[in-house]
Protein backbone atom coordinates (compact mmCIF):
# COMPACT_ATOMS: atom_id res chain seq x y z
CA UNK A 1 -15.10 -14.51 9.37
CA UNK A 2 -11.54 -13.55 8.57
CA UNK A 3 -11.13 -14.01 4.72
CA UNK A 4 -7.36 -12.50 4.84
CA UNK A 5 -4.60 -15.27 3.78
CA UNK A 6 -2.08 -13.20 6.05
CA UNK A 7 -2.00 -11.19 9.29
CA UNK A 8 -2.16 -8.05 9.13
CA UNK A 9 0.39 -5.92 11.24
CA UNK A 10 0.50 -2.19 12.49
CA UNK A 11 2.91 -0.09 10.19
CA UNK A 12 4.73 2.96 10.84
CA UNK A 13 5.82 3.82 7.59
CA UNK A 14 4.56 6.07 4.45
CA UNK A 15 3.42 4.70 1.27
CA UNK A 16 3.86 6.84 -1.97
CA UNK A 17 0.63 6.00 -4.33
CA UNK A 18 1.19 7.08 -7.68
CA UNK A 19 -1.75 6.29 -10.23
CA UNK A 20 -0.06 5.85 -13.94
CA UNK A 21 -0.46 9.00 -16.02
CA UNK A 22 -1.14 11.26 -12.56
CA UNK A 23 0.73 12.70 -9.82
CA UNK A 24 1.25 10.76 -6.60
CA UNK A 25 1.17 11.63 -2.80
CA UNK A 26 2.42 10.41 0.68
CA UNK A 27 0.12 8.31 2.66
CA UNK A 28 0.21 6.88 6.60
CA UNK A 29 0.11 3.02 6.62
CA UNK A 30 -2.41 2.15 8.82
CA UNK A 31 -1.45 -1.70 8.31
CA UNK A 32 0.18 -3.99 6.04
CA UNK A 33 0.45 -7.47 5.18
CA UNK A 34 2.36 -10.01 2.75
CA UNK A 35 -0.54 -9.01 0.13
CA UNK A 36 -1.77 -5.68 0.86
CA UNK A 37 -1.76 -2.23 2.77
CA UNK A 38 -4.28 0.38 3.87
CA UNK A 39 -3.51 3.61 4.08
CA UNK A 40 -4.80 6.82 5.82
CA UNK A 41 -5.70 9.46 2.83
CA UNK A 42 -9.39 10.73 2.04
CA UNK A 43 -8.30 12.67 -1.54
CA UNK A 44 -6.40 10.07 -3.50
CA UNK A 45 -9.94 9.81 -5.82
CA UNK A 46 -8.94 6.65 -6.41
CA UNK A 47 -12.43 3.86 -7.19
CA UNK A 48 -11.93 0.30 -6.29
CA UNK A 49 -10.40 -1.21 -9.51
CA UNK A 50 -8.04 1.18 -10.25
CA UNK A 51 -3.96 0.06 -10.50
CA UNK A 52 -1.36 2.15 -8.87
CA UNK A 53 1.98 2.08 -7.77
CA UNK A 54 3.67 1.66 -4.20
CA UNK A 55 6.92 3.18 -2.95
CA UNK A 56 7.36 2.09 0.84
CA UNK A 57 10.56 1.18 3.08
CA UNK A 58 10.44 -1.65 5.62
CA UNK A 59 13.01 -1.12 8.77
CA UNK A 60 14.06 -4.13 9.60
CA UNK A 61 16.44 -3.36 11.92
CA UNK A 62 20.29 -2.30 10.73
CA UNK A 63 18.65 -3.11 7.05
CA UNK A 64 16.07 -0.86 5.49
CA UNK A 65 14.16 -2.11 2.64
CA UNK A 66 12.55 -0.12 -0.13
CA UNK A 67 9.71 -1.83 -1.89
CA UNK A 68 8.39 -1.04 -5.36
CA UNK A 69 4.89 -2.33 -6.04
CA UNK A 70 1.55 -2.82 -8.43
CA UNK A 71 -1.46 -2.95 -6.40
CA UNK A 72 -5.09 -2.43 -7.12
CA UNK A 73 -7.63 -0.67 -5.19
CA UNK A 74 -9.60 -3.30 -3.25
CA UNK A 75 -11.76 -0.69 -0.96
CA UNK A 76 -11.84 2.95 -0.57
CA UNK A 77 -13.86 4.00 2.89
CA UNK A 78 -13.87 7.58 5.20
CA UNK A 79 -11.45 6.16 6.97
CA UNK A 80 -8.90 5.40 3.96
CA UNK A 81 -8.05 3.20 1.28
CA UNK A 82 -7.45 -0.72 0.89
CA UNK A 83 -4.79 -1.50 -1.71
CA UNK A 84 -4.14 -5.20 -2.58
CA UNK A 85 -0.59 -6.04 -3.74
CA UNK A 86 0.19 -7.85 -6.65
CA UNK A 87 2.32 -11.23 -6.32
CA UNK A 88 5.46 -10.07 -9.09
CA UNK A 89 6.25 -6.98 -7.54
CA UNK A 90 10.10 -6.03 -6.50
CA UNK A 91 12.31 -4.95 -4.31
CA UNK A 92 14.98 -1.89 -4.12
CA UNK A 93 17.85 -1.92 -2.14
């Protein structure tokens, strides 16, 4: 059963994770949604819990978007990492 409140869509974009106090590295965006994004990186050594910070643009056509987010660490797998967004985040220009 599908426990997501929003669909989840195929990205083509890269995510900067930063974790507060550490350095922070590009990631693939496997997928992303309204509330979260997972991203294709096996060495962030990130545990589920943790907080860290999103960089990411959205092309949305002739207008590119840069987002600036909190998110915690929802799920980390082989395959990648599960980051949930938090609600107040904001946007760039």
């Amino acid at each position: 059963m599908e426990r997501r409140l929003h669909t989840r869509h195929g990205a083509r974009t890269t995510v900067y994770v930063q974790v507060p106090g550490r350095g922070g590295k590009l990631c693939k965006a496997r997928n992303l949604s309204a509330n979260g994004v997972f991203v294709e990186n096996r060495d962030l050594s990130l545990v589920k819990g943790a907080l860290v910070e999103l960089a990411f643009a959205i092309n949305l056509g002739a207008v590119t978007k840069l987002h600036r987010r909190t998110a915690i660490v929802a799920h980390v797998s082989h395959a990648g990492t599960g980051l949930r967004m938090e609600a107040s985040g904001t946007s760039g220009d």
